[in-house]
Protein backbone atom coordinates (compact mmCIF):
# COMPACT_ATOMS: atom_id res chain seq x y z
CA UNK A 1 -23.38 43.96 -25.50
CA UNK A 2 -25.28 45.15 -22.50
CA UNK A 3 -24.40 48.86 -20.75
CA UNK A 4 -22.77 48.55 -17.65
CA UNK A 5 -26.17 49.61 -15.66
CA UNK A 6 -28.64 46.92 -17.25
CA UNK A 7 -25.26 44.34 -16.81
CA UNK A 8 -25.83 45.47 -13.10
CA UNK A 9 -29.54 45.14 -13.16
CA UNK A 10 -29.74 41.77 -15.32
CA UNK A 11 -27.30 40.38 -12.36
CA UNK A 12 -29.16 42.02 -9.43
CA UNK A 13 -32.30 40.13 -10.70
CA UNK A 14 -30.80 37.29 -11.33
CA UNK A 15 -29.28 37.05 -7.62
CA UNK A 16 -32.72 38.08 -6.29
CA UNK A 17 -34.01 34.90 -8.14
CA UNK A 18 -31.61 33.19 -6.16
CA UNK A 19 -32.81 34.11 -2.85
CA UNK A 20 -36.32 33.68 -3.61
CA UNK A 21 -36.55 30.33 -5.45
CA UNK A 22 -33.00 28.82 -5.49
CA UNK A 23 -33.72 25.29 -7.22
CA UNK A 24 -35.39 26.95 -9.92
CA UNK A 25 -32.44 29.68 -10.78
CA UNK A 26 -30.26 27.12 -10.65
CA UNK A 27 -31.98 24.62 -12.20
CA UNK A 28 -32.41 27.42 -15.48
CA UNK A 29 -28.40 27.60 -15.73
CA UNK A 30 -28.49 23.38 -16.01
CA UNK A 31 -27.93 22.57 -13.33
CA UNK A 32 -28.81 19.61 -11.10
CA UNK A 33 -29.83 20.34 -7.27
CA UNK A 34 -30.76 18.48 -4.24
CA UNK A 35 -32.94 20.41 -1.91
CA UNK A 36 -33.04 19.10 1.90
CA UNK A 37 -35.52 20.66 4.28
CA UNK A 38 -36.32 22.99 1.62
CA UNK A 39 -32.78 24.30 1.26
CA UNK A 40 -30.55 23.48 -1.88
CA UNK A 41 -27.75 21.63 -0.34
CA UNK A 42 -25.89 20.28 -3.62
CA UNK A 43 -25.42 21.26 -7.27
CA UNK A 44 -23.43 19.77 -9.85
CA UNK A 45 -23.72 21.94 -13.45
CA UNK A 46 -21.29 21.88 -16.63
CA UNK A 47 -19.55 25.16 -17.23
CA UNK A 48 -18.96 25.26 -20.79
CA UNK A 49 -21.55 27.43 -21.85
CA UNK A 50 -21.81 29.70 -18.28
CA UNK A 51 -21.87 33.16 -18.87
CA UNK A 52 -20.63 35.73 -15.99
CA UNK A 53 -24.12 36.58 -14.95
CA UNK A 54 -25.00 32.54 -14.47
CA UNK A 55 -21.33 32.15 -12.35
CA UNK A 56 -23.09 34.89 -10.21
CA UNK A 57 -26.38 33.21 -10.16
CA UNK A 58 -24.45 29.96 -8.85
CA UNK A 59 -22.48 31.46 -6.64
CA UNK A 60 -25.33 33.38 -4.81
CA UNK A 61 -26.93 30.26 -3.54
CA UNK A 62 -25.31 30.60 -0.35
CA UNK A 63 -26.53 27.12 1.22
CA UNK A 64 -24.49 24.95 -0.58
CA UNK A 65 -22.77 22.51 0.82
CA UNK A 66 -21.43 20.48 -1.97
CA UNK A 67 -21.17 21.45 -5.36
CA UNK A 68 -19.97 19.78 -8.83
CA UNK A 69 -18.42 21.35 -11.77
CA UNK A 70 -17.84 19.88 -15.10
CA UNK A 71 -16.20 21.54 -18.12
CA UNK A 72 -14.05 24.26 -18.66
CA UNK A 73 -15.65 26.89 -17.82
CA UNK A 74 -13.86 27.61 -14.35
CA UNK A 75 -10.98 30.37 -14.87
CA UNK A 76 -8.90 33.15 -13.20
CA UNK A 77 -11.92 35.01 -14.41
CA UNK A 78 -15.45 32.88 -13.21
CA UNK A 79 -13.93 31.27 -9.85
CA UNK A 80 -13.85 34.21 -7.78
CA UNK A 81 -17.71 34.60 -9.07
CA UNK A 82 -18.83 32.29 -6.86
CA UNK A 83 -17.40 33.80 -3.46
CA UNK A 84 -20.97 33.66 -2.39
CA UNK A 85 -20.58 30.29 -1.45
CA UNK A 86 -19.69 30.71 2.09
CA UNK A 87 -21.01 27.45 3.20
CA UNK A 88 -19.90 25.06 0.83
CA UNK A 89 -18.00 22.02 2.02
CA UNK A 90 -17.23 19.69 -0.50
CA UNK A 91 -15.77 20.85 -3.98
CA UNK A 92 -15.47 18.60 -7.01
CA UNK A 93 -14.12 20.21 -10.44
CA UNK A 94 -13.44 18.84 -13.62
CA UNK A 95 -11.33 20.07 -16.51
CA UNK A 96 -10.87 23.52 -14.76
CA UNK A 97 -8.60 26.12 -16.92
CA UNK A 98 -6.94 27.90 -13.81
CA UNK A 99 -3.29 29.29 -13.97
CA UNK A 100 -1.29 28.63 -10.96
CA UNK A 101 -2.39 31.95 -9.51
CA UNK A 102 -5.57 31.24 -10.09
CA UNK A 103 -5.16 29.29 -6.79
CA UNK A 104 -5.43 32.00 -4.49
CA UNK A 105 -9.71 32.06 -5.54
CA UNK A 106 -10.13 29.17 -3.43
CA UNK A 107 -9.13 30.59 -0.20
CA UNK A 108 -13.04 32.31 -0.60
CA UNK A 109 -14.42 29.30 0.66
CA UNK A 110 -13.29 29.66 3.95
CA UNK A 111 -15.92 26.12 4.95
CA UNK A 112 -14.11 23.80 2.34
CA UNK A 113 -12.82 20.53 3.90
CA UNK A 114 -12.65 18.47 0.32
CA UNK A 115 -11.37 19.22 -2.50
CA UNK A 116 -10.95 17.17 -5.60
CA UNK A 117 -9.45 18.52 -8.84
CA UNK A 118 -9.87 16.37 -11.80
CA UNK A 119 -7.85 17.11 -15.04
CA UNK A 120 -6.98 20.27 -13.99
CA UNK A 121 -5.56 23.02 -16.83
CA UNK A 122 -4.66 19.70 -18.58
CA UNK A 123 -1.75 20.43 -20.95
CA UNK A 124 -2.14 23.80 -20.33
CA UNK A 125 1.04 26.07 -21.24
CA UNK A 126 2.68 27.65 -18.16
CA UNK A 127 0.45 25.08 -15.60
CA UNK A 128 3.07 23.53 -13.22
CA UNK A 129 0.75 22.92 -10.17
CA UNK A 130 2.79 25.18 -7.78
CA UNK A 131 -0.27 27.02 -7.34
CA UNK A 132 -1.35 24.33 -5.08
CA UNK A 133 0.38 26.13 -2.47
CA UNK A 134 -2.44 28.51 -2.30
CA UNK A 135 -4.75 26.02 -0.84
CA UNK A 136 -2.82 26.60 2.72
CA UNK A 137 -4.87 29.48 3.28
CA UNK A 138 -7.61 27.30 3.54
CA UNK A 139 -7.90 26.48 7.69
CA UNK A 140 -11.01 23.71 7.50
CA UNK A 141 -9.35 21.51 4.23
CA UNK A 142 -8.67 18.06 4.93
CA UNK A 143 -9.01 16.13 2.37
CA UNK A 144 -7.52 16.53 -1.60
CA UNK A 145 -7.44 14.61 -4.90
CA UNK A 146 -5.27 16.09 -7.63
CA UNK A 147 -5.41 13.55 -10.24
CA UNK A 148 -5.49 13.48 -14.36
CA UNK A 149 -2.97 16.69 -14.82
CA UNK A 150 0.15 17.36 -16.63
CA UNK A 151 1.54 18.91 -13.78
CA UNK A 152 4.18 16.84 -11.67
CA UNK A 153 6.83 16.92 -9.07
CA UNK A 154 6.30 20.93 -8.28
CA UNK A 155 2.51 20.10 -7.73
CA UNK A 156 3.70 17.82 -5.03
CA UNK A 157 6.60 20.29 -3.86
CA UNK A 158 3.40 22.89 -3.15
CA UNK A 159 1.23 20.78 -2.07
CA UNK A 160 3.65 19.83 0.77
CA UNK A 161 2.84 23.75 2.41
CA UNK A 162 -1.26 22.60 2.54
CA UNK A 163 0.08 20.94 6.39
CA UNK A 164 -3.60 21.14 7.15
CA UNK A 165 -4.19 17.96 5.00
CA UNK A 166 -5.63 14.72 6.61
CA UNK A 167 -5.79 12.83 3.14
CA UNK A 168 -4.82 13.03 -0.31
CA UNK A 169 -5.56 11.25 -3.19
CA UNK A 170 -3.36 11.49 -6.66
CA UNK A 171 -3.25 9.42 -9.65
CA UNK A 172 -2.55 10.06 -13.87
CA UNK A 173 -0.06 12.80 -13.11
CA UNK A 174 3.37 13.39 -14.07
CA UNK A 175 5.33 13.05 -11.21
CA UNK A 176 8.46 11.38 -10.73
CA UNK A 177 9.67 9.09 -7.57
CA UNK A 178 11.34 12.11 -6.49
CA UNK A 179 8.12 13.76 -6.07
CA UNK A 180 7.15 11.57 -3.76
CA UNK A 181 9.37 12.46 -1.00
CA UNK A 182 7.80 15.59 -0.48
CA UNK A 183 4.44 13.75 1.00
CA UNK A 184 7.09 13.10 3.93
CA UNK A 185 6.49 16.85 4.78
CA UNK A 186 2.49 15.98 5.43
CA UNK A 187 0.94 14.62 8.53
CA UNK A 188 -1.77 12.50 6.72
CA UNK A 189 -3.98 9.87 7.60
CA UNK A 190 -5.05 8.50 4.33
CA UNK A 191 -3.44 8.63 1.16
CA UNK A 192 -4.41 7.39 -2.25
CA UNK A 193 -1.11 6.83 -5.09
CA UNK A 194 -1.71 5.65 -8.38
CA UNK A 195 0.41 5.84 -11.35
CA UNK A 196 2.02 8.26 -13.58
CA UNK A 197 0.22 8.53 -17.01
CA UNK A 198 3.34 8.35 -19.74
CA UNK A 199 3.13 11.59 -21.49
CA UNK A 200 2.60 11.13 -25.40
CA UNK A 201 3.07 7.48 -25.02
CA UNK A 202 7.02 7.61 -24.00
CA UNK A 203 7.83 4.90 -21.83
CA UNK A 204 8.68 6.71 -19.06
CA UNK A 205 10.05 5.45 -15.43
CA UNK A 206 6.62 4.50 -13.10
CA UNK A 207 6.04 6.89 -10.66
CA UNK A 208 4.85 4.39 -7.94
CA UNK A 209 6.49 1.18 -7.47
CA UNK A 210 7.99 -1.19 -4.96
CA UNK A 211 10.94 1.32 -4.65
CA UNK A 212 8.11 4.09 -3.71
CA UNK A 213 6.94 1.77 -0.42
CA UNK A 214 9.98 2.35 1.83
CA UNK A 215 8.76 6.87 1.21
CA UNK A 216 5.28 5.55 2.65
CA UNK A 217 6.90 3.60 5.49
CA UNK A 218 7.93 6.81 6.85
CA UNK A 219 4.37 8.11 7.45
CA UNK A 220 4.09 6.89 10.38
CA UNK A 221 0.72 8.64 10.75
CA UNK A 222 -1.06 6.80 7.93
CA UNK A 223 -4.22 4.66 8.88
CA UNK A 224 -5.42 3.85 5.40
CA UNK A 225 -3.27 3.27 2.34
CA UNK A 226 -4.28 2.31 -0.75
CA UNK A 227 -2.57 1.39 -3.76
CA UNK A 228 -3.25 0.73 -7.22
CA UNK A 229 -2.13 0.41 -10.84
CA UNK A 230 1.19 -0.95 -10.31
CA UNK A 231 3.64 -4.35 -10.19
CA UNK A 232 3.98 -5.57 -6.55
CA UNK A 233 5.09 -8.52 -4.58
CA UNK A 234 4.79 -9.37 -0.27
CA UNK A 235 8.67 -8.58 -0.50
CA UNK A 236 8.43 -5.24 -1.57
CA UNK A 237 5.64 -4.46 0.35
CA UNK A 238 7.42 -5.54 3.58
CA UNK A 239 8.38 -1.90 4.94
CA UNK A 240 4.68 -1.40 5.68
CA UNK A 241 5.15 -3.68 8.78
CA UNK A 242 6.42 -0.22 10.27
CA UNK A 243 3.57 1.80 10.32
CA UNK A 244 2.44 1.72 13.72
CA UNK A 245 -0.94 3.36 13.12
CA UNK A 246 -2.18 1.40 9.63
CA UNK A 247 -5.51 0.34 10.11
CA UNK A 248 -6.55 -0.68 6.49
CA UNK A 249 -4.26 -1.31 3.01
CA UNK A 250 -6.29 -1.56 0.10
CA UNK A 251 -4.73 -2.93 -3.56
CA UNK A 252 -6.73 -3.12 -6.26
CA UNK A 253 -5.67 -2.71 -10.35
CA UNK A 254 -2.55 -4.01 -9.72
CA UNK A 255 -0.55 -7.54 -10.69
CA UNK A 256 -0.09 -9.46 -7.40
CA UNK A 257 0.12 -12.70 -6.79
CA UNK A 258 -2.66 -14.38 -4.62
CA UNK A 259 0.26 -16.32 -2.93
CA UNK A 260 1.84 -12.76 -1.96
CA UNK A 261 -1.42 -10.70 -1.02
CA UNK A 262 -1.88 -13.87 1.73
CA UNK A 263 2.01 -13.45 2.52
CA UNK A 264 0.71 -9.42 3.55
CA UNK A 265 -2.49 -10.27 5.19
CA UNK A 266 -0.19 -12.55 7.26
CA UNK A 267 2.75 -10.04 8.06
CA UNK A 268 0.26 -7.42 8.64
CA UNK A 269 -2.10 -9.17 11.18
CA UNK A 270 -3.70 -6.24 12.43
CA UNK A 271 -4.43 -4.41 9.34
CA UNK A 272 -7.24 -4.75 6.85
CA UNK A 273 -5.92 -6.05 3.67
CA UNK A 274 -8.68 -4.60 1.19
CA UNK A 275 -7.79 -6.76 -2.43
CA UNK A 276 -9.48 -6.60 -5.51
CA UNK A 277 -7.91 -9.07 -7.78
CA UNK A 278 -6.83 -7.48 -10.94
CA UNK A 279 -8.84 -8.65 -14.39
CA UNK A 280 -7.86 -9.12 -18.28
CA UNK A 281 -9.22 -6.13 -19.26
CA UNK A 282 -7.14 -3.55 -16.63
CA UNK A 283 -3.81 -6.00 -17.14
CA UNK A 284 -4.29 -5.53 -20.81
CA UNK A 285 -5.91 -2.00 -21.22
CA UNK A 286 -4.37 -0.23 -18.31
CA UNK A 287 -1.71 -1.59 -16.91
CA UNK A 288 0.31 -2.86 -20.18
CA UNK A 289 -1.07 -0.13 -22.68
CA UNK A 290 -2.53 2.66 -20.99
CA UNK A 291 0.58 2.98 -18.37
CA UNK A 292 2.79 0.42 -19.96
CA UNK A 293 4.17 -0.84 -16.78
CA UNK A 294 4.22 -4.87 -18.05
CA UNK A 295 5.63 -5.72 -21.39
């Protein structure tokens, strides 16, 4: 174990490194940079094997706009290591191990208008999501994906304080129709909704359905929807016909009948109906035995 004073000098050298060549310090903690104008603008770099001193190292390179993180590396502990980042924009994580309190370490990046948190603290005891409520301290963020977790309806119920948000994105979750109500609280503009993933196989109630599409109808800010892995018809879809501002409805791993995507292209003449027919493979894999939504 290093004393404290050559911890503070290994650090201080490696954040010097930083400033003077910053695609080669990162590049020696693995990651992957993209340097514009002779700036590093973007990283992306798996966590697993970061040690505090490399967080630091990241989290020095202060022109980052957009940065990647895989692996679960990313704690209560590591995340407010990279307050550095004072610039950075666009956030994608993977796998992170944060607690709900954890949270409150992303209000450092006072720049951040995306978000996207991708099997976040998956199955992790004590993870509920409410510490989504944390991201309302963010002023610039516009645009979240919460998707892959085993958090639910209280995710949602937090997420609903974030009134900043201008899209969100959500899919393999555990939430419950109810949950769904409390995107009624958000003035979006775009909005993503996938399915529930059935925890430990149970065949549990879909979170998105046809009975979901009269919620949406009452977002009457919405300009692009889109919809996937689910059982619609032109019937249930109807209620969309009330969105005054819908500019573009997209559909795509979902079982729809050609005969009823034409019936919404025609009651929805001036929206963009964006439809990728569904194949084999996602009616078998995902939609019968991954979400078991057909029989």
């Amino acid at each position: 174990m290093l004393r404290p004073a050559l911890a503070v000098a290994f650090a201080s050298a490696a954040l010097a490194a930083v400033a003077a060549d910053p695609p080669t310090a990162l590049e020696a903690i693995g990651a992957k940079v993209t340097v514009t104008k002779g700036v590093v603008t973007q990283a992306s770099v798996n966590t697993d094997a970061l040690t505090p001193e490399q967080f630091r190292t990241l989290g020095a390179a202060k022109s980052l706009k957009r940065l990647g993180t895989s692996g679960k590396g990313v704690t209560d502990a590591t995340l407010p290591l990279l307050a550095g980042l004072t610039e950075l924009e666009e956030l994608s994580t993977d796998q992170t191990r944060l607690t709900d309190d954890g949270y409150k370490h992303f209000a450092q990046f006072r720049s951040l208008r995306q978000l996207s948190l991708f099997h976040p603290s998956w199955d992790m005891k004590g993870f509920t999501g409410r510490g989504l409520a944390h991201l309302k301290a963010l002023p610039k963020l516009e645009r979240l994906t919460f998707a892959g977790s085993t958090a639910g309806d209280e995710a949602l119920a937090a997420l609903a304080e974030v009134t900043q948000l201008k899209g969100f994105s959500t899919w393999h979750t555990t939430q419950t129709q109810a949950g769904n109500a409390h995107l009624l609280k958000l003035s979006l503009t775009s909005l993503k909704i996938g399915q529930r993933l059935p925890r430990y196989g149970k065949n549990e109630p879909p979170s998105f359905d046809e009975s979901t599409v009269p919620t949406l109808a009452k977002m009457p800010s919405l300009e692009r929807l889109e919809l996937f892995e689910a059982v619609l018809t032109a019937r249930g879809l109807a209620p969309l016909r009330g969105l005054p501002n819908l500019k573009v409805l997209a559909i795509n791993t979902t079982e729809i009948s050609a005969a009823d995507v034409a019936a919404v292209k025609a009651a929805l003449p001036n929206v963009q109906v964006e439809f990728r027919p569904l194949t084999e493979e996602e009616r078998d894999g995902t939609l019968r035995k991954k979400l078991k939504l057909i029989p």
